[in-house]
N, C-alpha and C. Protein backbone atom coordinates (compact mmCIF):
# COMPACT_ATOMS: atom_id res chain seq x y z
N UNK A 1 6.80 1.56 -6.00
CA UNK A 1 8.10 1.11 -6.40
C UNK A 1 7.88 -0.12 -7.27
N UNK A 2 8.46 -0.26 -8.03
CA UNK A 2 8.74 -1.30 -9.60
C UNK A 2 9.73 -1.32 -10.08
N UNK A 3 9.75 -2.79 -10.11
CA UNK A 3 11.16 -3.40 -10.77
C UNK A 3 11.24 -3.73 -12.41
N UNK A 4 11.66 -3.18 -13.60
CA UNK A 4 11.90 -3.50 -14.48
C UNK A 4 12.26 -5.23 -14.68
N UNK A 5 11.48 -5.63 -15.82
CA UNK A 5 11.56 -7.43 -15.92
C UNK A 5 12.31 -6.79 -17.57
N UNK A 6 12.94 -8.16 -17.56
CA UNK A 6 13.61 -8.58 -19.02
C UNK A 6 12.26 -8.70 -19.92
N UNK A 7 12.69 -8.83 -21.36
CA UNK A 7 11.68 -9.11 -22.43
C UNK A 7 12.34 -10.31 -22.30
N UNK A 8 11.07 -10.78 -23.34
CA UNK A 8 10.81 -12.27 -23.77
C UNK A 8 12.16 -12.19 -24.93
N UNK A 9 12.99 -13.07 -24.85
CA UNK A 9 14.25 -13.89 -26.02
C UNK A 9 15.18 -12.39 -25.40
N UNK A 10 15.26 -11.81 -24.62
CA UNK A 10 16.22 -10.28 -24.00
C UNK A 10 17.63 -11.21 -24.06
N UNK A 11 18.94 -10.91 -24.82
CA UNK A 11 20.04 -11.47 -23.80
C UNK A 11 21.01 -10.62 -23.11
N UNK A 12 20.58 -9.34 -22.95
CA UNK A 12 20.99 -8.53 -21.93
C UNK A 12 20.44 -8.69 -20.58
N UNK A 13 21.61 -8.88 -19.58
CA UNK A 13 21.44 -9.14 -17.97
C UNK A 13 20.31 -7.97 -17.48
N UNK A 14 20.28 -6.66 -17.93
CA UNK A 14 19.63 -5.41 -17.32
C UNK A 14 18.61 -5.10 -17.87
N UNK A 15 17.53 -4.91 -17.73
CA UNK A 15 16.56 -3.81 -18.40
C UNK A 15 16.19 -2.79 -17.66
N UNK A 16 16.29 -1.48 -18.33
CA UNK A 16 16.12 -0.19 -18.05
C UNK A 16 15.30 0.21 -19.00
N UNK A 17 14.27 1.09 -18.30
CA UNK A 17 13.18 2.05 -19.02
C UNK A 17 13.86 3.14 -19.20
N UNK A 18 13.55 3.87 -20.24
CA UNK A 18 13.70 5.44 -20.61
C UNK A 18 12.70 6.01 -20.24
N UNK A 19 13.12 7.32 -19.77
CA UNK A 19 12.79 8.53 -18.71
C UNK A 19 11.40 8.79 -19.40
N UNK A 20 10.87 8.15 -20.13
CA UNK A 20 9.26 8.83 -20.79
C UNK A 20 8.59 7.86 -20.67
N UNK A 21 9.04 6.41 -20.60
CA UNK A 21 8.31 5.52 -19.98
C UNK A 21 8.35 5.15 -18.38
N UNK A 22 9.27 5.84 -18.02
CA UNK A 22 9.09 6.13 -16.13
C UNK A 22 8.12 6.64 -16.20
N UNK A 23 7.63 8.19 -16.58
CA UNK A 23 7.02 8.97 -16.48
C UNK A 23 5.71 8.77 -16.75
N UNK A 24 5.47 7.90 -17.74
CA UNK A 24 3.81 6.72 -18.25
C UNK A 24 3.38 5.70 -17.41
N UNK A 25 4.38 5.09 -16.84
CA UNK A 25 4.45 4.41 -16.01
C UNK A 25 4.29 5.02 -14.48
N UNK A 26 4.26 6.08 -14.42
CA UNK A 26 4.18 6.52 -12.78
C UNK A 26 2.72 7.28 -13.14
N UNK A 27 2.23 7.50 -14.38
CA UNK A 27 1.29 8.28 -14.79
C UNK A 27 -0.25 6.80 -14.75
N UNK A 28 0.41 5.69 -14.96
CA UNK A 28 -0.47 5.01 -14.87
C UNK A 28 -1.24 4.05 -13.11
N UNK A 29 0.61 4.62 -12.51
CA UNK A 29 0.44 4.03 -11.23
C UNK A 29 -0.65 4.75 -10.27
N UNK A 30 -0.68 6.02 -10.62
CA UNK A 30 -1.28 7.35 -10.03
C UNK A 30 -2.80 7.00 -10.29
N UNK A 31 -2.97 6.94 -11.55
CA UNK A 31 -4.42 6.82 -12.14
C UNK A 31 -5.13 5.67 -11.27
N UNK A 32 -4.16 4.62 -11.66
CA UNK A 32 -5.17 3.61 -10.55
C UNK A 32 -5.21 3.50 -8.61
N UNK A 33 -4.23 4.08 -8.37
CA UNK A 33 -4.30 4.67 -7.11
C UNK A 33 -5.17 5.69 -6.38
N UNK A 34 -5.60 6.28 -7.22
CA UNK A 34 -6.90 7.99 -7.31
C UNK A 34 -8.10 6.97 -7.61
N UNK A 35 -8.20 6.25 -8.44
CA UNK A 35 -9.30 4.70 -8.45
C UNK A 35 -9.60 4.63 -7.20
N UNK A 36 -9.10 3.91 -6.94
CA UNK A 36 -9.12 3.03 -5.62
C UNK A 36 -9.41 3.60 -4.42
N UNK A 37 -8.39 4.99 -4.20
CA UNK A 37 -9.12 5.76 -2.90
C UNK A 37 -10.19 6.55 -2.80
N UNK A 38 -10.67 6.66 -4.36
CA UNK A 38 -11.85 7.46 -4.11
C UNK A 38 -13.14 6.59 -4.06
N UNK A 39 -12.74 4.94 -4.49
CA UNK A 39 -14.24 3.97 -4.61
C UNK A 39 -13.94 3.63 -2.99
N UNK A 40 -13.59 3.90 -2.38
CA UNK A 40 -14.02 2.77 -1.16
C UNK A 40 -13.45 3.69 0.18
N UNK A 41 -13.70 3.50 1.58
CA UNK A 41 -13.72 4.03 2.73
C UNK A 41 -12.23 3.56 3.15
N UNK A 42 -12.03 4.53 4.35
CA UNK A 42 -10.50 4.40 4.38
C UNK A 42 -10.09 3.02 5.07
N UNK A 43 -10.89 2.09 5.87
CA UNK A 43 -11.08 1.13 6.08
C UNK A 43 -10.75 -0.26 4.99
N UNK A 44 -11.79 -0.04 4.37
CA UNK A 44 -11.42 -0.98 3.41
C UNK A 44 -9.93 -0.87 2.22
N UNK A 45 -9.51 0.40 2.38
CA UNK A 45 -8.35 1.06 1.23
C UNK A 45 -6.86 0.27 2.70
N UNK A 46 -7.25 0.46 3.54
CA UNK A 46 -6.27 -0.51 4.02
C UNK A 46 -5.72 -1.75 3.85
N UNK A 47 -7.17 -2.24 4.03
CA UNK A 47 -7.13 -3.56 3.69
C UNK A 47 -6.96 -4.07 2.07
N UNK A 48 -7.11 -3.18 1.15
CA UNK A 48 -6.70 -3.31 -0.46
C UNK A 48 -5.02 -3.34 -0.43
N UNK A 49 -4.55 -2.06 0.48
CA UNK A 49 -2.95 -2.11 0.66
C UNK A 49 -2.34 -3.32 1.28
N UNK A 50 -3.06 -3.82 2.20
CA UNK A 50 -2.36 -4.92 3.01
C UNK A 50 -1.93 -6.16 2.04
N UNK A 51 -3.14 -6.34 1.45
CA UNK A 51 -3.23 -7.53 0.52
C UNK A 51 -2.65 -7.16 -1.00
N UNK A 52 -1.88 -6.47 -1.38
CA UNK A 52 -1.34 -5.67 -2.42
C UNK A 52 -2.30 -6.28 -4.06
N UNK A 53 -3.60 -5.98 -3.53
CA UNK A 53 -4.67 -5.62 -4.28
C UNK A 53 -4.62 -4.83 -5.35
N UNK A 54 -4.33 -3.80 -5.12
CA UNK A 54 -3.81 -2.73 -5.92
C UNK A 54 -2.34 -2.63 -6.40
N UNK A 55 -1.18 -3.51 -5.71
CA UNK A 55 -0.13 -3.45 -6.42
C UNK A 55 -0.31 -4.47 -7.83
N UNK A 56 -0.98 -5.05 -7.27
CA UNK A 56 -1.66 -6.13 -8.65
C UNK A 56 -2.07 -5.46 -9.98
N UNK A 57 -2.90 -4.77 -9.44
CA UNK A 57 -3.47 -4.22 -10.73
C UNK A 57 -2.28 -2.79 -11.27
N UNK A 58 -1.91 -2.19 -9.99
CA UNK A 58 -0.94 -1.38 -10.95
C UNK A 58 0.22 -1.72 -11.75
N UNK A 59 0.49 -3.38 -11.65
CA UNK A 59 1.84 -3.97 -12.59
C UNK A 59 0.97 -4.49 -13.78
N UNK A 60 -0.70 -4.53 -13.55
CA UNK A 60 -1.08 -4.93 -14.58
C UNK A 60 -1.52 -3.87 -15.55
N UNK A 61 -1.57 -2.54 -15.39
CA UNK A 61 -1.88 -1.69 -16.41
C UNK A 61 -0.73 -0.65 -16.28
N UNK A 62 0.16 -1.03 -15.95
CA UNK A 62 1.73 -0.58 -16.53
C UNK A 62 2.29 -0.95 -17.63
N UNK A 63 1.78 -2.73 -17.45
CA UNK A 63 2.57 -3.74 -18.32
C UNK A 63 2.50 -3.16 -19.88
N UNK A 64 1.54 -2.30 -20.59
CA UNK A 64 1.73 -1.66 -21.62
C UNK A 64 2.52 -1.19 -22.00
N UNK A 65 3.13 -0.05 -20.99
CA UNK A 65 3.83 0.85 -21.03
C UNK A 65 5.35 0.10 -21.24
N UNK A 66 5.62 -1.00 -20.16
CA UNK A 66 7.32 -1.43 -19.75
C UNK A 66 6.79 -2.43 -19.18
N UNK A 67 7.61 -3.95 -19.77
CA UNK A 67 7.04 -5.18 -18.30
C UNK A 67 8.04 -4.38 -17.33
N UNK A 68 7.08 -4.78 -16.08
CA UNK A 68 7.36 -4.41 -14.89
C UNK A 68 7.18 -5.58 -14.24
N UNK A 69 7.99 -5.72 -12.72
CA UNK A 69 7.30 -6.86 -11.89
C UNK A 69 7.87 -6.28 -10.45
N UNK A 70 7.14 -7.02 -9.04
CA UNK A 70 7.41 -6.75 -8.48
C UNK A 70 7.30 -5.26 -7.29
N UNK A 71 5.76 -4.56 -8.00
CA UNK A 71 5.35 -3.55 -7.63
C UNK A 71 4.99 -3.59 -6.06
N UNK A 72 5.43 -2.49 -5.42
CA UNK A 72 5.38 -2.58 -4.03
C UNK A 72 4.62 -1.33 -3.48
N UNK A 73 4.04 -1.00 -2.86
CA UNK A 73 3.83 0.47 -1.98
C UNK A 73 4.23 0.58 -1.00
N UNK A 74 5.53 1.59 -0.94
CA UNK A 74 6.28 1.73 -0.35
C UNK A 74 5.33 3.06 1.32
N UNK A 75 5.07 4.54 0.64
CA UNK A 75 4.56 4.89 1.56
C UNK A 75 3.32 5.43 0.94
N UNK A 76 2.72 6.23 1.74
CA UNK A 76 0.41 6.53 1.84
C UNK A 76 0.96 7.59 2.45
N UNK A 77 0.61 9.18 1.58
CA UNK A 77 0.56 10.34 2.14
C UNK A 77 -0.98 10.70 1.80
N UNK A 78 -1.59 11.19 3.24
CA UNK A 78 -2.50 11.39 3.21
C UNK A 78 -2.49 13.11 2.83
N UNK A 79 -3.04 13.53 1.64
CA UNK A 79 -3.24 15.06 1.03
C UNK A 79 -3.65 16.06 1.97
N UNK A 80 -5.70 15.21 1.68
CA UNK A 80 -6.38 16.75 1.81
C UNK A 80 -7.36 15.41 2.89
N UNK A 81 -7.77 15.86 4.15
CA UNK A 81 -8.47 15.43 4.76
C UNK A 81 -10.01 15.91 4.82
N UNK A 82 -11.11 15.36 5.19
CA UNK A 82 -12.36 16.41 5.98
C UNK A 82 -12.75 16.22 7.23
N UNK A 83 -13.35 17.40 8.12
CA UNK A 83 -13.62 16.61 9.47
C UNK A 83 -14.17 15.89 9.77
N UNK A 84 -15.10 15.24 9.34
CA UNK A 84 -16.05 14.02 9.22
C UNK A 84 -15.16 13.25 9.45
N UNK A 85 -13.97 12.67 8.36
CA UNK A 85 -13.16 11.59 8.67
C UNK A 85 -12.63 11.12 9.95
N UNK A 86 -11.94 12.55 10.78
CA UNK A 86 -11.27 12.90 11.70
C UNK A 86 -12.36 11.63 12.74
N UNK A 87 -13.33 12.10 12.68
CA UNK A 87 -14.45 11.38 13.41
C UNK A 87 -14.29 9.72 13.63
N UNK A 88 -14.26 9.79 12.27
CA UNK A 88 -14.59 8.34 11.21
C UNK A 88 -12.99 7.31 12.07
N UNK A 89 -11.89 8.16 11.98
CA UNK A 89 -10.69 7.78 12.45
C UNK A 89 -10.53 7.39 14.13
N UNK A 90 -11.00 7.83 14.40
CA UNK A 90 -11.23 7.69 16.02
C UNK A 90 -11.69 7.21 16.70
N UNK A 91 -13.21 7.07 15.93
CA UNK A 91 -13.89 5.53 16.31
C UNK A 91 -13.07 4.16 15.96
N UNK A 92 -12.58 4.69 14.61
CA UNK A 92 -11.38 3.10 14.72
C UNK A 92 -10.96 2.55 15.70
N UNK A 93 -9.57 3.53 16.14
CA UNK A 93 -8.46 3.48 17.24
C UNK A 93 -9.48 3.30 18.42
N UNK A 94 -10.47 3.96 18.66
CA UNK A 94 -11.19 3.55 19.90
C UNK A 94 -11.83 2.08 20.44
N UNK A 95 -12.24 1.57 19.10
CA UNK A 95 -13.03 0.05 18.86
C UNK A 95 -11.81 -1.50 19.27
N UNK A 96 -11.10 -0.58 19.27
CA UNK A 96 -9.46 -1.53 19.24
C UNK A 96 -9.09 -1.82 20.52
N UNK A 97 -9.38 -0.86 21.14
CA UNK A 97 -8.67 -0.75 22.54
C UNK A 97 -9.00 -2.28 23.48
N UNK A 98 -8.11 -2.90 24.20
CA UNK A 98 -8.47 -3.82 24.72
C UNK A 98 -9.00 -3.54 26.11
N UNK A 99 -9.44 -4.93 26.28
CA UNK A 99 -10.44 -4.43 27.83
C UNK A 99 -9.92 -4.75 28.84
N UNK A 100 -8.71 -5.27 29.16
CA UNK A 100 -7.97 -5.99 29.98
C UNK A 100 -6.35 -4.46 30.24
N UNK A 101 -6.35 -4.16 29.31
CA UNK A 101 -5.06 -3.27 29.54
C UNK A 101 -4.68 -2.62 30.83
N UNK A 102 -3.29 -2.53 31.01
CA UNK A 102 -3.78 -1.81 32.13
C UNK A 102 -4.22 -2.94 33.61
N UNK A 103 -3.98 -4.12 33.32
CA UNK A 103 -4.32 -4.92 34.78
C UNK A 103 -3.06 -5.30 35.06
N UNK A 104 -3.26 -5.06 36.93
CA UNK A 104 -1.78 -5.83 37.29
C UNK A 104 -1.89 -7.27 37.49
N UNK A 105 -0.62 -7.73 37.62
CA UNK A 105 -0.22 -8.58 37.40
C UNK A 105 0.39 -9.47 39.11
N UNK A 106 -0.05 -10.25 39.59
CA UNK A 106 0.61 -10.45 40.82
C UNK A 106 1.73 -11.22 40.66
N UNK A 107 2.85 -11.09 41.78
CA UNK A 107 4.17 -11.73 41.87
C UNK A 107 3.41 -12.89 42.95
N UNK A 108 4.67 -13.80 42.64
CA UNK A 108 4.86 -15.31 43.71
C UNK A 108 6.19 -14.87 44.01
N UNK A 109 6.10 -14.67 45.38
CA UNK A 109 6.98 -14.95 45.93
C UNK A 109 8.33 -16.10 46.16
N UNK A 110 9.10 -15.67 45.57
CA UNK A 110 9.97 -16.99 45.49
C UNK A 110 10.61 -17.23 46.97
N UNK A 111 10.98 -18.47 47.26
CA UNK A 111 11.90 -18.66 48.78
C UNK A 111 13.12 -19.61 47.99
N UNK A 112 14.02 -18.95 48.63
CA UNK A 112 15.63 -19.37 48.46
C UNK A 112 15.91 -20.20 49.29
């Protein structure tokens, strides 16, 4: 998601792209997104999203096309998986788990 910015000396309140520079513009967002998940492990592609690493660079090689500002990633559909990953994923969620979970907790008795 991207927000259209004004030009430089603009004195119209709005700027709007035309439908062929959406389309360059979503063509460039893509390109560097297919970058990014294919250089690095799904681990680290998190941590590129968290820190909007990549929204960085996709307002910066848009900016050709339409200033843009304000690029966000909204959602991460994962395509085509392999089972290896499946693996790779599980050891995650597993490494996480705390060691304490799961303990009770004792009451004090209150007196009235």
């Amino acid at each position: 998601m991207a927000f259209t910015k004004k030009q430089p000396r603009q004195q119209k309140k709005t700027a709007y792209a035309q439908s062929a520079q959406l389309r360059a513009i979503r063509q460039q967002m893509m390109k560097v997104i297919t970058e990014q998940c294919t250089s690095c492990d799904l681990k680290a592609l998190v941590v590129k999203f968290t820190s909007e690493a990549i929204s960085k660079e996709m307002e910066s090689a848009a900016q050709r096309v339409f200033p843009i500002q304000n690029v966000f990633i909204r959602k991460v559909k994962l395509i085509r998986d392999s089972p290896s990953r499946v693996a790779v994923l599980a050891a995650m969620h597993d490494s996480t788990k705390v060691a304490e979970a799961g303990r009770t907790v004792e009451r004090k008795e209150e007196t009235a």
